[in-house]
N, C-alpha and C. Protein backbone atom coordinates (compact mmCIF):
# COMPACT_ATOMS: atom_id res chain seq x y z
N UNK A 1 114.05 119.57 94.94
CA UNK A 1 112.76 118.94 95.16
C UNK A 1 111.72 119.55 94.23
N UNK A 2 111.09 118.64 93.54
CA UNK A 2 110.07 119.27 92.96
C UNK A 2 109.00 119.90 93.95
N UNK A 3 108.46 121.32 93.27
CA UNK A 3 107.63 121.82 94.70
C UNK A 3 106.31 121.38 94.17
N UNK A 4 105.74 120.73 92.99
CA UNK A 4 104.21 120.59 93.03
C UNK A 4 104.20 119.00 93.65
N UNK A 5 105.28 118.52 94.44
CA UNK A 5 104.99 116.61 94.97
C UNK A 5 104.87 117.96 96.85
N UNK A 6 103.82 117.46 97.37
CA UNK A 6 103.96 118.20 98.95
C UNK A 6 103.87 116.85 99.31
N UNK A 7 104.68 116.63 100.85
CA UNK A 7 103.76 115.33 101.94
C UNK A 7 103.51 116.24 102.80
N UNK A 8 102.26 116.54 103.11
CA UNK A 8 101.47 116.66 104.70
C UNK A 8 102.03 115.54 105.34
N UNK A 9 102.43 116.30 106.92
CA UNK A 9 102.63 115.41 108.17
C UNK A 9 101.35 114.37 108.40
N UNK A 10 100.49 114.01 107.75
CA UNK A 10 99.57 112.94 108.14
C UNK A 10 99.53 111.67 108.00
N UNK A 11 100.13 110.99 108.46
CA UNK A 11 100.55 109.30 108.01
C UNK A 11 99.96 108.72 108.98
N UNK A 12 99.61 107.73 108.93
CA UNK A 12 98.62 107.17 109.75
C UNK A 12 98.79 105.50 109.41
N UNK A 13 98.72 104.89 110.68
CA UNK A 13 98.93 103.04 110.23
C UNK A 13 97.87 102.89 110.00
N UNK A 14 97.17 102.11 108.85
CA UNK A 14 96.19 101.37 108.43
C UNK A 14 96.46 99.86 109.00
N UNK A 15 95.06 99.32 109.74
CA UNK A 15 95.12 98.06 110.05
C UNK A 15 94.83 97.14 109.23
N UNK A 16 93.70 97.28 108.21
CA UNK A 16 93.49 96.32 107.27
C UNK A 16 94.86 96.23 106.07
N UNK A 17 94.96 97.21 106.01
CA UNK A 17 96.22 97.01 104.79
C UNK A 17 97.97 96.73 105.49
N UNK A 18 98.07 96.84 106.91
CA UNK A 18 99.10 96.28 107.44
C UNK A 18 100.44 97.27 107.06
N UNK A 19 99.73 98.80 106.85
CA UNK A 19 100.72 99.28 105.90
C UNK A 19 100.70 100.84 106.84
N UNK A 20 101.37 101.85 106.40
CA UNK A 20 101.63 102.92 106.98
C UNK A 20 101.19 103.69 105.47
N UNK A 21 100.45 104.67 106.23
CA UNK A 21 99.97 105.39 104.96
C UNK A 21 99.83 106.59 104.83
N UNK A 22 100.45 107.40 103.67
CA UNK A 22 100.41 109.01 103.75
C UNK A 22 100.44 109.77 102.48
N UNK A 23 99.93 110.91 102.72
CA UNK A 23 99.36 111.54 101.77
C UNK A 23 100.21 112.42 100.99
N UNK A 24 100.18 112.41 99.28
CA UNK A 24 101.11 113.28 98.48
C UNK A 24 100.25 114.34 97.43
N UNK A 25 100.69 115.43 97.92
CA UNK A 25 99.61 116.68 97.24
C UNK A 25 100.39 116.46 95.67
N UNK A 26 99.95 116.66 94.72
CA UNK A 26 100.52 116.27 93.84
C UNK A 26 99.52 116.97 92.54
N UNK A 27 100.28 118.64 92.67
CA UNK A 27 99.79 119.56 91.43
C UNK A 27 98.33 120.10 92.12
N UNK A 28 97.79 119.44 93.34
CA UNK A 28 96.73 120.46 93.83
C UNK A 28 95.89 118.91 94.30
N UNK A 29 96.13 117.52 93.82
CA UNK A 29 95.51 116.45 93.93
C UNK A 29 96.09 115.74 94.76
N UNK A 30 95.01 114.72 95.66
CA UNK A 30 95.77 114.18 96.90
C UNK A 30 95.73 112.44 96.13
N UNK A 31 97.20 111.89 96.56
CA UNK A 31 97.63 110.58 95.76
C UNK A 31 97.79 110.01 97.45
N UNK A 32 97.45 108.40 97.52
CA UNK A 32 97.82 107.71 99.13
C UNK A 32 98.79 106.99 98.64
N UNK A 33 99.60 107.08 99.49
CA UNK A 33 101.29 106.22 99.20
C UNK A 33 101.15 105.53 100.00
N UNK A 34 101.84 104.46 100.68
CA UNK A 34 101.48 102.86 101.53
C UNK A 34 103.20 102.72 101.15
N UNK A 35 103.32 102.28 102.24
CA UNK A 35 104.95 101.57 102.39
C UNK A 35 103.89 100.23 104.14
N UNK A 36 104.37 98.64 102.98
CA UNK A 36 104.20 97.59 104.87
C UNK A 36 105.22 97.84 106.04
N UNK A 37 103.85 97.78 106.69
CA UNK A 37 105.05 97.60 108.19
C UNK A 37 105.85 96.33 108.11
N UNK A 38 105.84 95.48 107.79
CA UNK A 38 106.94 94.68 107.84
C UNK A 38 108.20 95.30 107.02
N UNK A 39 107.71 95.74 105.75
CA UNK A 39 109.25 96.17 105.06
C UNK A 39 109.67 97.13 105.84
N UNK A 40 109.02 97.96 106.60
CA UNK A 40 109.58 99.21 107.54
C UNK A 40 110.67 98.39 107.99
N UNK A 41 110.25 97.19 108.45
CA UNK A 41 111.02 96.66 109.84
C UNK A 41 112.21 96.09 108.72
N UNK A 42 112.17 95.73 108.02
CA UNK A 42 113.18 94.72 107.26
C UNK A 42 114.07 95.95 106.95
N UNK A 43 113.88 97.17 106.37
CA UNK A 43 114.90 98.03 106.03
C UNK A 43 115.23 98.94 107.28
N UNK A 44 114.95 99.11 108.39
CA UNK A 44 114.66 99.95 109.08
C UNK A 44 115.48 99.23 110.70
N UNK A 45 114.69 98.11 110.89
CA UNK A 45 114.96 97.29 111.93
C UNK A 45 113.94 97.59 112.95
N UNK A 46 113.84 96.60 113.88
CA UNK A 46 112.73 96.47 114.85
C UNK A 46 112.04 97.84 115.12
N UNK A 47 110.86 98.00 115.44
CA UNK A 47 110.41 98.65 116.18
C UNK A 47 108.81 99.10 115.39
N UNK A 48 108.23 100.10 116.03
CA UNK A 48 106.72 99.89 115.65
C UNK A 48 106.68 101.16 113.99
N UNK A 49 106.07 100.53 113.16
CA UNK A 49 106.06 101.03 111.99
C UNK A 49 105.66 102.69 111.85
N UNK A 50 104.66 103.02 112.41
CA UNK A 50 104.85 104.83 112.60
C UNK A 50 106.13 105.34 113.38
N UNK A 51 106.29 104.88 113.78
CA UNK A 51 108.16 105.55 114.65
C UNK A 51 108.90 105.20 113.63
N UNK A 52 109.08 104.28 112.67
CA UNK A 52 110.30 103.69 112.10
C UNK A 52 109.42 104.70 111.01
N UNK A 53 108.84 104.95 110.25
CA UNK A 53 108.32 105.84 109.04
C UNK A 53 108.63 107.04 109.26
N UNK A 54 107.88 107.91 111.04
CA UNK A 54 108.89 108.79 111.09
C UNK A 54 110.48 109.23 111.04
N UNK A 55 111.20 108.25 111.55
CA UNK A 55 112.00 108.34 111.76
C UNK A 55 113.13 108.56 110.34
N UNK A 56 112.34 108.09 109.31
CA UNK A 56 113.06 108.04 108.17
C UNK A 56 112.25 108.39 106.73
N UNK A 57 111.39 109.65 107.43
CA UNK A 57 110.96 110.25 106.34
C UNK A 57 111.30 110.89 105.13
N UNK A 58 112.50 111.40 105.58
CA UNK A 58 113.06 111.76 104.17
C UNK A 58 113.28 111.28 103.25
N UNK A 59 114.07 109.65 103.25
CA UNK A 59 114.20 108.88 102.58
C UNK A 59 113.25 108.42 101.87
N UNK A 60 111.68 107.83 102.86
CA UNK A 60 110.95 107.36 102.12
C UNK A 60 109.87 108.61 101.35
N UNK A 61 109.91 109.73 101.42
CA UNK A 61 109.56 110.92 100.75
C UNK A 61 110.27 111.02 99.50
N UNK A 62 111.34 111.05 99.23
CA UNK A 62 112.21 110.69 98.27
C UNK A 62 111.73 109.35 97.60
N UNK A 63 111.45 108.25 97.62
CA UNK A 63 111.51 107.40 97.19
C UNK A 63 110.12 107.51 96.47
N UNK A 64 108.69 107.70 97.55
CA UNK A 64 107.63 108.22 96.40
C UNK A 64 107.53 108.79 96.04
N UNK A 65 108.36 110.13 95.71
CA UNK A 65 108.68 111.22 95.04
C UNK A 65 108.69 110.45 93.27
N UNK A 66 109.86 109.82 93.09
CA UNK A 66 110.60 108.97 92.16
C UNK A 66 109.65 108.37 91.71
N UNK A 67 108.69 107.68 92.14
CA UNK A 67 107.89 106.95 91.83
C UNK A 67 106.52 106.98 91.59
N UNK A 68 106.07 108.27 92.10
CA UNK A 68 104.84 109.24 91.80
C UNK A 68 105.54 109.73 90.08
N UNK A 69 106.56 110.45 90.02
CA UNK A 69 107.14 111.08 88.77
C UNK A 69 106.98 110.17 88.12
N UNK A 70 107.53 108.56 87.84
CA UNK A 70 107.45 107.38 87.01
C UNK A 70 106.21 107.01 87.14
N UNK A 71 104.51 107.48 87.35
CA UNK A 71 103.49 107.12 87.17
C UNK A 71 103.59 105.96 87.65
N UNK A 72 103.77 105.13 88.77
CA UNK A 72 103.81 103.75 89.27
C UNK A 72 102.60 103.99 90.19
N UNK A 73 101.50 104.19 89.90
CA UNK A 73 100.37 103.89 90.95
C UNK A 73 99.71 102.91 89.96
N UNK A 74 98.76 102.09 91.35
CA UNK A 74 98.68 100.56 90.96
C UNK A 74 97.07 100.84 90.73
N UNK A 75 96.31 99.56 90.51
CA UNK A 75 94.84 100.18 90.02
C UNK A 75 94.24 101.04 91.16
N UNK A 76 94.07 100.71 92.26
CA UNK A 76 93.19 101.59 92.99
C UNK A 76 93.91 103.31 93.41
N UNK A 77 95.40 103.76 92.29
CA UNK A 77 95.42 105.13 92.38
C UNK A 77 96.64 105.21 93.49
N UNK A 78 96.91 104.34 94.13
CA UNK A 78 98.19 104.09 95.16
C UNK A 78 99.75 104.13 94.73
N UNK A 79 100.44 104.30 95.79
CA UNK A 79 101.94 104.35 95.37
C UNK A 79 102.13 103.71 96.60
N UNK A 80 102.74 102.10 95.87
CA UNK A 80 103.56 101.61 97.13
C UNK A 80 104.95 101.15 97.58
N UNK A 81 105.40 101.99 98.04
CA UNK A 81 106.80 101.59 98.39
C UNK A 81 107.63 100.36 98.86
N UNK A 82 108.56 100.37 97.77
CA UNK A 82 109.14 98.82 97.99
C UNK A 82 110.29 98.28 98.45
């Protein structure tokens, strides 16, 4: 694991963006990653999108890991998982 990508335990569902959202320390700077609750549910299967995010954090930690490294944040500075 690279040690300058951290996730703080703080993820939190956003209602306007319909998305689950959490924070990546990244070299001393904080980046917001967003994965939708619906794709939770589509890869994940039923249930409410903060339980299904916890439940499979590693994976999706890994995945914006990959994708923080490949500079994939979109204009407003985001990484969203797909």
């Amino acid at each position: 694991m690279n040690q300058a990508i951290q996730f703080p335990d703080r993820e939190e569902w956003n209602e306007t963006r319909r998305a689950v959202c959490f924070p990546a320390m990244v070299n001393g700077f904080q980046l917001t990653c967003a994965i939708k609750g619906e794709l939770l549910c589509q890869r994940f299967g039923k249930g409410e999108p903060l339980d299904l995010f916890r439940a499979n954090r590693w994976d999706l930690e890994d995945q914006a890991q990959e994708l923080i490294e490949a500079h994939k944040e979109d204009d407003e500075g985001w990484i969203w998982l797909s």
